[in-house]
Protein backbone atom coordinates (compact mmCIF):
# COMPACT_ATOMS: atom_id res chain seq x y z
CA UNK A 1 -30.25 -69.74 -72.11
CA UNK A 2 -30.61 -66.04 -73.18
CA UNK A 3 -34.09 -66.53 -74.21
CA UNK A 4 -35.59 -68.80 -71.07
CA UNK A 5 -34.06 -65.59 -68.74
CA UNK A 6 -35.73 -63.15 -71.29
CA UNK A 7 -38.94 -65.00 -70.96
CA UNK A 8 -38.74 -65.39 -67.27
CA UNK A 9 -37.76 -61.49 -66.81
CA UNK A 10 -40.73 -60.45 -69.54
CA UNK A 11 -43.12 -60.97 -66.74
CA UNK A 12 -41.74 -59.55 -63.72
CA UNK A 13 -42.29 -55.24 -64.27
CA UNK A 14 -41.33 -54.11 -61.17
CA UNK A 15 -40.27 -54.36 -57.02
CA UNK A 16 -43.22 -56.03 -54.68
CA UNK A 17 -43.95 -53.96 -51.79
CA UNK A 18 -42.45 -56.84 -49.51
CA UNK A 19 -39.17 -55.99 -51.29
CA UNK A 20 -39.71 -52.55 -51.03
CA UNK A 21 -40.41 -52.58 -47.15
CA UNK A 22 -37.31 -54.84 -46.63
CA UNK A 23 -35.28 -52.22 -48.23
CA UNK A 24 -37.09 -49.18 -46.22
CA UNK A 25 -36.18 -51.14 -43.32
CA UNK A 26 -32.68 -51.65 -43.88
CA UNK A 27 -32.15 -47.87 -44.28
CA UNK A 28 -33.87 -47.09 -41.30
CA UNK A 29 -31.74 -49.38 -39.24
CA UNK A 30 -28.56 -48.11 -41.32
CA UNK A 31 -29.31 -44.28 -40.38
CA UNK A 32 -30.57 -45.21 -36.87
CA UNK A 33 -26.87 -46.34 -35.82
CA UNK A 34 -25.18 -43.80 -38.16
CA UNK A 35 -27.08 -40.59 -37.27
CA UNK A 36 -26.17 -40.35 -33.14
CA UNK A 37 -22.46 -41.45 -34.23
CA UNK A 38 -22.36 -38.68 -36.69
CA UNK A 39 -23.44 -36.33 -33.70
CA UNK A 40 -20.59 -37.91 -31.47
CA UNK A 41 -18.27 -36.80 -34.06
CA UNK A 42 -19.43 -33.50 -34.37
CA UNK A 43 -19.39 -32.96 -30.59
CA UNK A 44 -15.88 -34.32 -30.18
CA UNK A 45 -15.14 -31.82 -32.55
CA UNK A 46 -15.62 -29.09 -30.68
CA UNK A 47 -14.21 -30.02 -27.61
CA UNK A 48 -10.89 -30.55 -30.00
CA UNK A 49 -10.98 -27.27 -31.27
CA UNK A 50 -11.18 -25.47 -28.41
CA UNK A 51 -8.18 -27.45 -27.00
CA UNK A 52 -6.32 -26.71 -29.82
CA UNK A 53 -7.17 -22.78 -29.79
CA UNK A 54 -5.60 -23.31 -26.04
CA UNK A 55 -2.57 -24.53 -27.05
CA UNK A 56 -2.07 -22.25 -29.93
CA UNK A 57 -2.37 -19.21 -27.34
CA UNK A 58 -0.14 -20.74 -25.41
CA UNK A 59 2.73 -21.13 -28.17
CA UNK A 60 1.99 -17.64 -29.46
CA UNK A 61 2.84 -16.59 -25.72
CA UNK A 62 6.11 -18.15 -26.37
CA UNK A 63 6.60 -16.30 -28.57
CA UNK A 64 5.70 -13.55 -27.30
CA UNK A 65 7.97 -14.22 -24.30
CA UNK A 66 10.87 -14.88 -26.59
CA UNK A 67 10.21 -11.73 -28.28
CA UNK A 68 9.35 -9.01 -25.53
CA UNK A 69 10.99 -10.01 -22.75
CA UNK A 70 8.36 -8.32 -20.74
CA UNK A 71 5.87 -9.36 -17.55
CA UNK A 72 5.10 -12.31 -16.33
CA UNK A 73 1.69 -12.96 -18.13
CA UNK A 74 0.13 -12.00 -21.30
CA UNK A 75 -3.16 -11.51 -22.18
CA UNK A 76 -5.26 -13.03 -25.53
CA UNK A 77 -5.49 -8.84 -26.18
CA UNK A 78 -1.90 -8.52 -26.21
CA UNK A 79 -0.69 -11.32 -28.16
CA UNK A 80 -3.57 -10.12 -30.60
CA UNK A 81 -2.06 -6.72 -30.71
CA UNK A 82 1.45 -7.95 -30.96
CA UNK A 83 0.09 -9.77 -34.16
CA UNK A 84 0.74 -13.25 -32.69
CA UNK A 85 -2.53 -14.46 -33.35
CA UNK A 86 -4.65 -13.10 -36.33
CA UNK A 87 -7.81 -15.46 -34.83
CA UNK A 88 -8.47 -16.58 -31.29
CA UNK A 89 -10.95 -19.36 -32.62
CA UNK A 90 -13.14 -20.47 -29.86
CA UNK A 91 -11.60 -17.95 -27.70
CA UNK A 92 -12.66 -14.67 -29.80
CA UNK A 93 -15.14 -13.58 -28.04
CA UNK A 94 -13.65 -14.27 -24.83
CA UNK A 95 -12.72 -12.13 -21.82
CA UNK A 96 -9.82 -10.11 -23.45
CA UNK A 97 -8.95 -7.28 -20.46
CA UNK A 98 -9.19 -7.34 -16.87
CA UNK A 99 -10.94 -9.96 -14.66
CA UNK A 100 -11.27 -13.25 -16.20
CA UNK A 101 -9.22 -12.71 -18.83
CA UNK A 102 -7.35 -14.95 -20.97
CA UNK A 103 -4.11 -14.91 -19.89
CA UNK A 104 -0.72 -16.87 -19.84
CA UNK A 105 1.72 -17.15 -17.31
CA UNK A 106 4.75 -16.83 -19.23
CA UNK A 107 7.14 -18.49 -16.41
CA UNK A 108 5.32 -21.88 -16.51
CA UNK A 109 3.93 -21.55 -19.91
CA UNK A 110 0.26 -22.08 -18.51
CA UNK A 111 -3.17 -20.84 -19.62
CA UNK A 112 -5.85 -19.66 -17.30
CA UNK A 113 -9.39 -18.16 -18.86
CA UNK A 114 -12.49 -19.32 -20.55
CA UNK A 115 -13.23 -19.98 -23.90
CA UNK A 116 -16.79 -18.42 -25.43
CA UNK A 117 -19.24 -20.52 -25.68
CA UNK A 118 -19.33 -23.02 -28.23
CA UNK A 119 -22.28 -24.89 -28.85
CA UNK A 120 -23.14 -24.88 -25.41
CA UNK A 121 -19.85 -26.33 -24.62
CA UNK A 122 -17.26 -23.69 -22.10
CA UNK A 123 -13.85 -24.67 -20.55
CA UNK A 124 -12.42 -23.08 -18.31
CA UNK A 125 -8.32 -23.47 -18.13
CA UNK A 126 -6.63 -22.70 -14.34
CA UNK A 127 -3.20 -23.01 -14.77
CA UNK A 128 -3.75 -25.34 -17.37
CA UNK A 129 -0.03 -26.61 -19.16
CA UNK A 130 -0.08 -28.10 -23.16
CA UNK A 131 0.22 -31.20 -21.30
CA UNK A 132 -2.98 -31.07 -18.78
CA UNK A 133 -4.65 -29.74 -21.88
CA UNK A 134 -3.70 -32.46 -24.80
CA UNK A 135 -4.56 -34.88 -21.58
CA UNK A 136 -8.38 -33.65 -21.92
CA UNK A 137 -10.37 -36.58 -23.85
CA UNK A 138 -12.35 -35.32 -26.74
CA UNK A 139 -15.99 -36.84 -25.45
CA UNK A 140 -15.18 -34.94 -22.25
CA UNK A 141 -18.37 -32.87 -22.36
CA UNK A 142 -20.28 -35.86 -22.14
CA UNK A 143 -19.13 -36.56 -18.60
CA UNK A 144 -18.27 -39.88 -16.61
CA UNK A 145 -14.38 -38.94 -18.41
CA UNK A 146 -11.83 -37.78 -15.79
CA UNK A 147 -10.65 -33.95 -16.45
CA UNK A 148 -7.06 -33.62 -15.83
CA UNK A 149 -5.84 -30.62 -13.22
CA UNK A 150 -6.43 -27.32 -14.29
CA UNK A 151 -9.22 -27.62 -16.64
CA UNK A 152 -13.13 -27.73 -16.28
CA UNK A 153 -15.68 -28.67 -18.68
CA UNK A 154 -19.13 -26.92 -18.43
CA UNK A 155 -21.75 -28.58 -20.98
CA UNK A 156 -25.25 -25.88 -21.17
């Protein structure tokens, strides 16, 4: 039996290009449906961190709150100076001091401000709770998803 499947084998060198066209083909179909879902994750992503860089704000405002005693609202400036946060994430380069600010209202616990932009992707928080925030779906910048109150989702 070993010998009759040498024999056969001893012939055949190689691929035909049929075979190696079926193959091409297959990984072109294969990277066609993996290559925009790869992008979907990516984008999701972002819209995840930036909702998480909300809420951690907010709970270093807490803080903050717990630790101060002072005002009503805090800004992303102070809670930076107060050592509360050592990196704002999305929200770095954000409004830090006067208008437009990042800021947190420390008697409902809610954030109102912009992130910077990130990857062409901005929200903008109004009063926005850890609730209305977690509430956001991931493939919001997309649109067609429902934003809940207090937060807007501007895709450039």
């Amino acid at each position: 039996m070993k010998n009759f499947i040498q024999k056969k084998l001893k012939d055949q060198k190689g691929m035909t290009l049929i075979e190696l066209l079926a193959v091409i083909v297959i990984i072109a179909i294969i990277a066609a449906i993996a290559i925009p879902a790869i992008g979907n994750i990516i984008e999701n992503s972002r819209v995840g961190a930036v909702k998480s860089d909300a809420i951690n704000i907010i709970n270093a405002a807490q803080l903050y709150k717990t630790e101060s005693s002072a005002g009503t609202t805090v800004t992303l400036d102070q809670l930076e100076k107060a050592g509360l946060i050592d990196d704002a994430g999305s929200f770095e380069s954000a409004v830090k001091t006067g208008t437009g600010a990042v800021t947190v209202n420390l008697t409902n616990n809610t954030l109102s401000g912009a992130n910077s932009e990130l990857s062409g992707i901005v929200l903008t928080f109004k009063d926005a709770s850890i609730a209305s925030i977690n509430g956001l779906p991931n493939g919001a910048e997309k649109g067609g998803t429902s934003t809940p109150a207090g937060v807007t989702v501007t895709s450039r």
